[in-house]
Protein backbone atom coordinates (compact mmCIF):
# COMPACT_ATOMS: atom_id res chain seq x y z
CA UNK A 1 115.55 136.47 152.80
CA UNK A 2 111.81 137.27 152.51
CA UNK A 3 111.47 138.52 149.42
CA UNK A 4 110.71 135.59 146.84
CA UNK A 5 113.60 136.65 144.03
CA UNK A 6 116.22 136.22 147.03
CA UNK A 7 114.73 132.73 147.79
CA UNK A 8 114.26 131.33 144.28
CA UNK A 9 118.00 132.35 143.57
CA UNK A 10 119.02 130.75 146.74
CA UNK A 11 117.38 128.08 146.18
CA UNK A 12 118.74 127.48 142.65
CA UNK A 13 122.03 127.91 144.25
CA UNK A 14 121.60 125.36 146.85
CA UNK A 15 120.27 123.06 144.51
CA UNK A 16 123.24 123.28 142.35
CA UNK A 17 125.40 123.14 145.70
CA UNK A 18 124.33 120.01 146.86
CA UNK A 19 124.27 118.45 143.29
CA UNK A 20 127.96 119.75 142.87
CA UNK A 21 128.90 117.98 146.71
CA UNK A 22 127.73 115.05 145.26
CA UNK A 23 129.50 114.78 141.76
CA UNK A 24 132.60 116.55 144.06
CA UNK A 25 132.62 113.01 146.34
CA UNK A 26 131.52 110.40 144.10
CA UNK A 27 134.17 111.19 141.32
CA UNK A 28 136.81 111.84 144.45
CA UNK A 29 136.04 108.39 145.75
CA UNK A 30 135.27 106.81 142.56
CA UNK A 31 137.81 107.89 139.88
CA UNK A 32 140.97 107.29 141.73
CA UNK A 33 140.35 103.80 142.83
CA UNK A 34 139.00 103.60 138.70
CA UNK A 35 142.65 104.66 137.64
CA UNK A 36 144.21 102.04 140.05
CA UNK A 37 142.06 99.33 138.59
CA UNK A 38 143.53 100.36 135.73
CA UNK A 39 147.20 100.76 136.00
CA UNK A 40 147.18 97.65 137.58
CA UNK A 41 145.98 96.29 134.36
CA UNK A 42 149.00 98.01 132.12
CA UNK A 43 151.50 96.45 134.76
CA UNK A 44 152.59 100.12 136.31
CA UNK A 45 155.36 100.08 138.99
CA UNK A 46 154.19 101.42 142.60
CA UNK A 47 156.12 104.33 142.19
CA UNK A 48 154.85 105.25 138.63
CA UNK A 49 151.14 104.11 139.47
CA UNK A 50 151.49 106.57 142.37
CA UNK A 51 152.54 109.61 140.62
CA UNK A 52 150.12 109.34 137.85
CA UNK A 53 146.84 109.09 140.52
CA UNK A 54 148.29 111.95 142.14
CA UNK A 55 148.31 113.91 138.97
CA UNK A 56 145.40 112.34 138.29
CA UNK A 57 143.66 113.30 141.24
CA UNK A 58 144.69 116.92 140.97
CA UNK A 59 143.44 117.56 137.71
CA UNK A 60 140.22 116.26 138.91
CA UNK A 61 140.21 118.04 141.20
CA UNK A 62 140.57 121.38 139.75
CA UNK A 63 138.15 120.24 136.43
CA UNK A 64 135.21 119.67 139.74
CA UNK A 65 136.50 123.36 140.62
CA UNK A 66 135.87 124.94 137.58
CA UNK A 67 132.95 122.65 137.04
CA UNK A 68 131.10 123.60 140.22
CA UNK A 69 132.02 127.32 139.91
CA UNK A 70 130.14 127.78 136.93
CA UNK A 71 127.19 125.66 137.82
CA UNK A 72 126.60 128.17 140.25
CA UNK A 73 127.15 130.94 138.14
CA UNK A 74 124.22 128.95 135.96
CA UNK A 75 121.98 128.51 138.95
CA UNK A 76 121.92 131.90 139.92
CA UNK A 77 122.08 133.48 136.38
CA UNK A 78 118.74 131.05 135.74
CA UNK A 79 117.11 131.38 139.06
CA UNK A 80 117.74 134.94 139.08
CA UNK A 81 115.76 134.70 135.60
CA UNK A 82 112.68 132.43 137.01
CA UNK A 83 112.36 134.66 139.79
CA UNK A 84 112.11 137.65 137.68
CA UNK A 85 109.61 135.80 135.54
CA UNK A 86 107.45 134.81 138.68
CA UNK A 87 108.21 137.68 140.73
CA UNK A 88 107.00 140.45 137.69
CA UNK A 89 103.33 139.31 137.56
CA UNK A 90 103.06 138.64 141.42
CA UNK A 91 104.11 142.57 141.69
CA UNK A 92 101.58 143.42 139.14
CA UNK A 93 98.64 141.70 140.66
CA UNK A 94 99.80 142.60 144.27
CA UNK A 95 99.76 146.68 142.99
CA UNK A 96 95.94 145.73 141.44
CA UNK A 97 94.81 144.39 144.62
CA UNK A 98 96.50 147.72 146.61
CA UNK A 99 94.44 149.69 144.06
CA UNK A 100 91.27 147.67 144.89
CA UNK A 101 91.82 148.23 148.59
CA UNK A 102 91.77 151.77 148.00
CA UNK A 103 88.33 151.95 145.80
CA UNK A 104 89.19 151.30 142.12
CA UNK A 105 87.79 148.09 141.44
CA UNK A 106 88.13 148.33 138.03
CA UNK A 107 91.85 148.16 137.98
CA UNK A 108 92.77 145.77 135.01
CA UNK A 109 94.50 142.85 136.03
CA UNK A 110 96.98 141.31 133.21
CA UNK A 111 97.03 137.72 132.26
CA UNK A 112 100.83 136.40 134.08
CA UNK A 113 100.67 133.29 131.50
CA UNK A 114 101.17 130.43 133.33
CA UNK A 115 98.18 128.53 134.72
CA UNK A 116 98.27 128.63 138.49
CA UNK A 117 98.86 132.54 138.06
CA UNK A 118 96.18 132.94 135.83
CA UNK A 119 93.91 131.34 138.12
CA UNK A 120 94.74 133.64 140.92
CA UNK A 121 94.48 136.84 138.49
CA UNK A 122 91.11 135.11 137.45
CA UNK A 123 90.06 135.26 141.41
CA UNK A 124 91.01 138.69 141.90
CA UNK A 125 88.95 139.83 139.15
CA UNK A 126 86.56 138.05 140.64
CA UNK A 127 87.55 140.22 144.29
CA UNK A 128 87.28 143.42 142.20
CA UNK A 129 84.05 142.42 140.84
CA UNK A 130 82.04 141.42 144.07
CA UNK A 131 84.03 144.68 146.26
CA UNK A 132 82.55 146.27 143.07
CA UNK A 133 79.47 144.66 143.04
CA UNK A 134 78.93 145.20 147.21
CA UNK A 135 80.38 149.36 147.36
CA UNK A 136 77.39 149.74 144.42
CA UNK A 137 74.65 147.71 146.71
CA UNK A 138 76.09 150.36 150.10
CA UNK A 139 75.84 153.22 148.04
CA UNK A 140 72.85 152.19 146.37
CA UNK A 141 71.49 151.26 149.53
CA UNK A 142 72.32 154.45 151.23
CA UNK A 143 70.31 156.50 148.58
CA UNK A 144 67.53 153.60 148.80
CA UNK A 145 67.84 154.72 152.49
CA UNK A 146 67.58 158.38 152.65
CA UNK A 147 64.77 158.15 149.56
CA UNK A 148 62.82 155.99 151.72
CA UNK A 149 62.79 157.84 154.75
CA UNK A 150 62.34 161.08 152.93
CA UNK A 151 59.06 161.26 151.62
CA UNK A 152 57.33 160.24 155.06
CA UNK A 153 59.56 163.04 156.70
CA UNK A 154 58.65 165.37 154.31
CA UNK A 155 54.78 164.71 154.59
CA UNK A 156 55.19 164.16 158.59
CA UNK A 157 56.29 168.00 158.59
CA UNK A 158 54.33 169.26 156.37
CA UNK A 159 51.70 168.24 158.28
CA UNK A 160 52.83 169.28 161.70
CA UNK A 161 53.78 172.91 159.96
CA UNK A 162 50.40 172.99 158.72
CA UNK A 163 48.74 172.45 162.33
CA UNK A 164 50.60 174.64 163.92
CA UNK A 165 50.11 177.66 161.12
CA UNK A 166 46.45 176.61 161.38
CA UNK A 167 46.40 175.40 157.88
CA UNK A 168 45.40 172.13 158.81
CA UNK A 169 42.65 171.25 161.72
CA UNK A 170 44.78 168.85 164.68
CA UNK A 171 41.79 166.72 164.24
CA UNK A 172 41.47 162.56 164.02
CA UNK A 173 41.74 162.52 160.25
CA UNK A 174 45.22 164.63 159.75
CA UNK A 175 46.22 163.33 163.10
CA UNK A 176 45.90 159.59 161.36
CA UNK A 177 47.85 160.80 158.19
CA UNK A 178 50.54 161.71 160.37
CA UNK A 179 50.37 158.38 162.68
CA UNK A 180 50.18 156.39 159.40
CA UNK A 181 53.46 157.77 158.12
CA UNK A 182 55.23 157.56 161.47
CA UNK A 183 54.10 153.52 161.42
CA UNK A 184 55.99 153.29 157.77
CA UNK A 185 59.18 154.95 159.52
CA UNK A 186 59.37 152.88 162.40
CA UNK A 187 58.16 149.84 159.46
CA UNK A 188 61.63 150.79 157.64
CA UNK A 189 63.91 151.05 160.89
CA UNK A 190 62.54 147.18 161.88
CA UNK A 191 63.01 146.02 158.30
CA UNK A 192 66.67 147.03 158.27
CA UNK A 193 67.40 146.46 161.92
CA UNK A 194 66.61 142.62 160.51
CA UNK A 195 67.82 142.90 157.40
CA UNK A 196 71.28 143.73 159.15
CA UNK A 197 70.92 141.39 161.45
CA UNK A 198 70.26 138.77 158.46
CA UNK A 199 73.06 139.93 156.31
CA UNK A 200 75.46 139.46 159.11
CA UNK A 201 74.53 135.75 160.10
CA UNK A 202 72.89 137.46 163.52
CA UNK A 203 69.45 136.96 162.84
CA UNK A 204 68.02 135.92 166.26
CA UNK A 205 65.47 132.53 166.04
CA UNK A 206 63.74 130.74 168.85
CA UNK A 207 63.57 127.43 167.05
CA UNK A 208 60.99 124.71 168.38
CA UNK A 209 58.56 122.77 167.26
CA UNK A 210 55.59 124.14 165.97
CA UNK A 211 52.09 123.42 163.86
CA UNK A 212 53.37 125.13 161.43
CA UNK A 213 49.33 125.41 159.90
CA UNK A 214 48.20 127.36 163.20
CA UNK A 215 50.80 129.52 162.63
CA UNK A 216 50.14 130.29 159.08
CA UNK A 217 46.09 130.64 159.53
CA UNK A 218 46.28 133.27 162.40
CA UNK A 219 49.05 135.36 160.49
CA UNK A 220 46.77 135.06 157.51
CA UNK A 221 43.51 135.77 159.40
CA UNK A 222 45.12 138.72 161.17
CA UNK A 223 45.04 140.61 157.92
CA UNK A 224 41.63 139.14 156.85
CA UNK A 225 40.14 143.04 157.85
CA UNK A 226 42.49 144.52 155.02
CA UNK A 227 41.19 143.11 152.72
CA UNK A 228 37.81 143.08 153.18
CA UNK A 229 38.57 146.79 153.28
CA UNK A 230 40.25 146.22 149.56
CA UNK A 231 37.30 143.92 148.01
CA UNK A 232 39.39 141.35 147.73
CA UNK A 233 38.82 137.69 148.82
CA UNK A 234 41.13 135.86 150.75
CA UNK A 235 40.81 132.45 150.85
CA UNK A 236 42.74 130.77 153.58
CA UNK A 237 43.32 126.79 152.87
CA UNK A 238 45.38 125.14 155.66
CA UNK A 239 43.81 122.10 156.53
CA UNK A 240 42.90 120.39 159.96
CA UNK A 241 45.53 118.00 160.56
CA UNK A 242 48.55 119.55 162.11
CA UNK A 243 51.89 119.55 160.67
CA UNK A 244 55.03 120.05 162.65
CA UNK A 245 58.16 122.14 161.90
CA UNK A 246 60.91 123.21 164.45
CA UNK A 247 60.59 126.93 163.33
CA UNK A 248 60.81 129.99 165.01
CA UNK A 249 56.83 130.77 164.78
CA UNK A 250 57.49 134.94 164.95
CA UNK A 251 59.51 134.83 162.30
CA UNK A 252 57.43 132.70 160.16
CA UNK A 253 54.58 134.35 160.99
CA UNK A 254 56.70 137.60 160.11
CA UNK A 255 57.22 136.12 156.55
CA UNK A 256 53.46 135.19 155.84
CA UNK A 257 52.28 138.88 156.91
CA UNK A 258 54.66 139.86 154.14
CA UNK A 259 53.40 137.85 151.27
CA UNK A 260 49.69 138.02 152.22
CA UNK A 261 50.57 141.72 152.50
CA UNK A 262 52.20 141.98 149.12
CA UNK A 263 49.49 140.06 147.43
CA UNK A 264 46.68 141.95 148.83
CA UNK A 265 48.30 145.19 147.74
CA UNK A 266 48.78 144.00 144.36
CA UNK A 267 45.68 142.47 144.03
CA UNK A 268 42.46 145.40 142.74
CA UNK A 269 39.33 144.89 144.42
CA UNK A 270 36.82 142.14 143.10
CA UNK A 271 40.10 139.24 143.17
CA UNK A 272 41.53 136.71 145.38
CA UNK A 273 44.20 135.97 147.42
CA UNK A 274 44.72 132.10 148.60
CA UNK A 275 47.31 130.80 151.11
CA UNK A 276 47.79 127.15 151.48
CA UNK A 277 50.19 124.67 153.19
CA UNK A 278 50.81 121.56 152.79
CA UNK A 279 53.19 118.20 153.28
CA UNK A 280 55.55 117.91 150.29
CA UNK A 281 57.85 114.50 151.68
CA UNK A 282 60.32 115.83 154.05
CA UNK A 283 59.11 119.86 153.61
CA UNK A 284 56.50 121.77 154.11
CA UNK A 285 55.06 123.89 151.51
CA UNK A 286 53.35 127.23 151.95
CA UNK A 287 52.09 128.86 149.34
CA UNK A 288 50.42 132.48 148.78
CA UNK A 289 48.83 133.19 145.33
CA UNK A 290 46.99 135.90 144.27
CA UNK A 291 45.09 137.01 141.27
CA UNK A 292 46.62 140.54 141.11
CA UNK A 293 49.00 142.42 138.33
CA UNK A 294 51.49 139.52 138.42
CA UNK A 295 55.50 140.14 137.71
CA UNK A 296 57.55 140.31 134.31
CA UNK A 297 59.74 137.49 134.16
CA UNK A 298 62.84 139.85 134.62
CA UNK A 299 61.34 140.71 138.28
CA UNK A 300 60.36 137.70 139.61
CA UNK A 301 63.90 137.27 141.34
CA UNK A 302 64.47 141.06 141.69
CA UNK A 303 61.37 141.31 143.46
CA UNK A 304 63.82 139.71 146.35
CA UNK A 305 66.61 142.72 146.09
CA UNK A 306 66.16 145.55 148.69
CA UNK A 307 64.04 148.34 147.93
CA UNK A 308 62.99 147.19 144.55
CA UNK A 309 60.29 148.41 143.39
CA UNK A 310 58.16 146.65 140.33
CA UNK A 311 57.61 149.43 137.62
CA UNK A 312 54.23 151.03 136.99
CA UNK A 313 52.91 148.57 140.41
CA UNK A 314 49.75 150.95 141.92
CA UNK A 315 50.32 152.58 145.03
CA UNK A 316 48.37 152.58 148.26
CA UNK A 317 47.38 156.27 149.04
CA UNK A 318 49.38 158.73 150.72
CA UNK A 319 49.58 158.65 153.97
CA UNK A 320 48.04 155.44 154.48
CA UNK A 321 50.97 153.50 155.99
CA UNK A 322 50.26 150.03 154.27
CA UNK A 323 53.04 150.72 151.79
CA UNK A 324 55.86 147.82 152.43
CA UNK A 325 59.59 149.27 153.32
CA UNK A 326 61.07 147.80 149.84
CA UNK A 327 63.10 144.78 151.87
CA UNK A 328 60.05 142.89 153.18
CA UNK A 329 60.83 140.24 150.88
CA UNK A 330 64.50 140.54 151.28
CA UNK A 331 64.32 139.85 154.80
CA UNK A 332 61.33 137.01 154.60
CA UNK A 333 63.66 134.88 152.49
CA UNK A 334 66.60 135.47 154.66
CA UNK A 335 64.29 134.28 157.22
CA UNK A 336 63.48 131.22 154.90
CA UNK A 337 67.55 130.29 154.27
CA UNK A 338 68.35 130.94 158.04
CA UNK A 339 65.30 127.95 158.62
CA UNK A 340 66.85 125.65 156.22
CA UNK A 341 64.11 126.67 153.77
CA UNK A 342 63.11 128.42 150.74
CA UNK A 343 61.32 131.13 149.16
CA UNK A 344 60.54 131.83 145.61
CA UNK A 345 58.57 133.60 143.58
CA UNK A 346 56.68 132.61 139.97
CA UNK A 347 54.54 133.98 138.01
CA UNK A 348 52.57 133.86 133.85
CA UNK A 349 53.56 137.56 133.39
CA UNK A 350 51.79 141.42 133.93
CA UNK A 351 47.93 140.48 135.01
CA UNK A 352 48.30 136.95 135.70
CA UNK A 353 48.56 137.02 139.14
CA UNK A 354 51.94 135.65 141.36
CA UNK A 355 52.38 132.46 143.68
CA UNK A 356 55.30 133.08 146.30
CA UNK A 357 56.31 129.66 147.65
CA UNK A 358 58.00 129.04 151.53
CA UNK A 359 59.45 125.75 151.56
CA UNK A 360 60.64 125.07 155.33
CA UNK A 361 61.77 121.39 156.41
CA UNK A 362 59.61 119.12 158.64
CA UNK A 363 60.21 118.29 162.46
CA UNK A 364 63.48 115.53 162.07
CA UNK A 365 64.31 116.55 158.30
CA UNK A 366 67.51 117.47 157.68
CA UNK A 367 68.41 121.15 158.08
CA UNK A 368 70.89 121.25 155.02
């Protein structure tokens, strides 16, 4: 009784059952006290009258047999038939979803014909395409992974191999290299300890409320040295009077280090980098612009995927350990959504520079 042919026959059957009942009494009930009416009319004797409903009744009788013998038949010769029709595609698009759930997302799933079944083959295309779409991003992200941490590896022992052959002097300068590379390791393992974390909904925030401009100005001043080491100005516009967001001021802070980070590295020596906030109605606007090489139009939302690199961007030197992880800006704007907020990117195109925009809401906006 569980599969679905067995109940749409059965329930054909029962349909036709109760229907039959029903005829069965009413023309039991009905027809002889019809034919009674009637002899009664023609001027029958009692003993004739009673003979012919008898008869009567009999044959009526067996006609409701017959009758109600082959609307069953019917029933279950057409319910057998609508099952078959309904049960065929189910069967097809249950064996594409088994194939899914064993890795081949790019099982075709047929078109049943009718419209509530084509709206469920519709969503498990759309099943095979994001399982598709999310085994690329883990295998993607496992190369992304292993790339990442292999090239500070690699230099970290060559290195230490040179040292200890006597290649290299242990002195402060190859000692540095070696920290500097060992800073963009441990950079990577805190970028996708959060991105996890982020991903998963478990993204830890101590929320209260906070000037959300002293927050911004020390992250910002922190990496003021940086780029006076770069030549590049950074012009830090925040304003005096205070404005309050229930934040968690780490993570924010965490987000601003980012973009002023990004900026400065994309910005050559001799141009600016400006980070402002202010009130926009019920946000609060951040902004971080920067007069650097800019972004095409087709990366200024990939800029946002993890471990994307923009093509033919300049490099810090080797060794240096100021080259992001690849998911800085991943995690910042999962920061951003798990605030309630915002973050965005624009920019003209190649050497026009990029603003990056946090939106977060006020203290008592709504957090929607």
């Amino acid at each position: 009784m569980n599969r679905l042919t067995v109940r749409l026959v059965v329930s054909h059957l029962l349909v036709a059952a109760v229907g039959a009942a029903a005829t069965f009494l009413l023309v039991r009930v009905l027809a002889p006290q019809a034919l009674d009416r009637r002899m009664r009319g023609l001027g029958g004797g009692p003993g004739t009258g009673r003979m012919m409903r008898d008869q009567f009744v009999a044959a009526v009788d067996s006609a409701l047999l017959v009758g109600v013998g082959v609307g069953a038949l019917a029933a279950a010769a057409i319910g057998a038939a609508a099952a078959y029709r309904l049960a065929r595609p189910l069967e097809r698009l249950s064996s594409a979803t088994q194939e899914m759930a064993s890795g081949r997302y790019d099982v075709d799933v047929p078109a049943p014909g009718t419209r509530e079944l084509d709206d469920l083959a519709d969503s498990v295309r759309t099943l095979g395409a994001s399982l598709r779409e999310t085994e690329e991003r883990r295998v993607r992200l496992l190369g992304e992974v292993a790339h990442e941490m292999r090239t500070p590896l690699t230099v970290v022992d060559g290195y230490v191999e040179g040292m200890i052959d006597g290649i290299l002097p242990a002195d402060d300068e190859t000692l540095a290299l070696v920290s500097g590379e060992l800073r963009r390791l441990r950079r990577l393992s805190d970028d996708l300890s959060s991105l996890s974390r982020a991903e998963e909904g478990r993204l830890d925030l101590s929320v209260k409320e906070t000037d959300l401009t002293e927050v911004v100005r020390q992250a910002a001043e922190r990496l003021r040295p940086q780029a006076e080491d770069a030549g590049v100005e950074l012009v830090v516009r925040v304003g005096d009077p205070p404005l309050r967001a229930e934040v968690d001021a780490d993570r924010v802070a965490q987000v601003i280090t980012n973009l002023v980070g990004n900026a400065l590295r994309a910005t050559p020596s001799g141009g600016r980098v400006s980070v402002s906030v202010e009130s926009a109605g019920e946000t609060l606007v951040t902004r971080v612009e920067d007069t650097g090489e800019g972004l095409d139009p087709a990366d200024v939302e990939r800029v946002f995927e993890r471990f994307y690199r923009v093509p033919g961007r300049r490099r810090p030197e080797q060794g240096s350990g100021d080259e992001g992880s690849g998911i800085g800006l991943t995690v910042s704007r999962r920061i951003a959504t798990a605030h309630g907020g915002t973050l965005t990117a624009r920019s003209a195109g190649r050497g026009q520079g990029a603003t990056f925009t946090l939106v977060l809401p006020r203290s008592g906006a709504s957090h929607s």
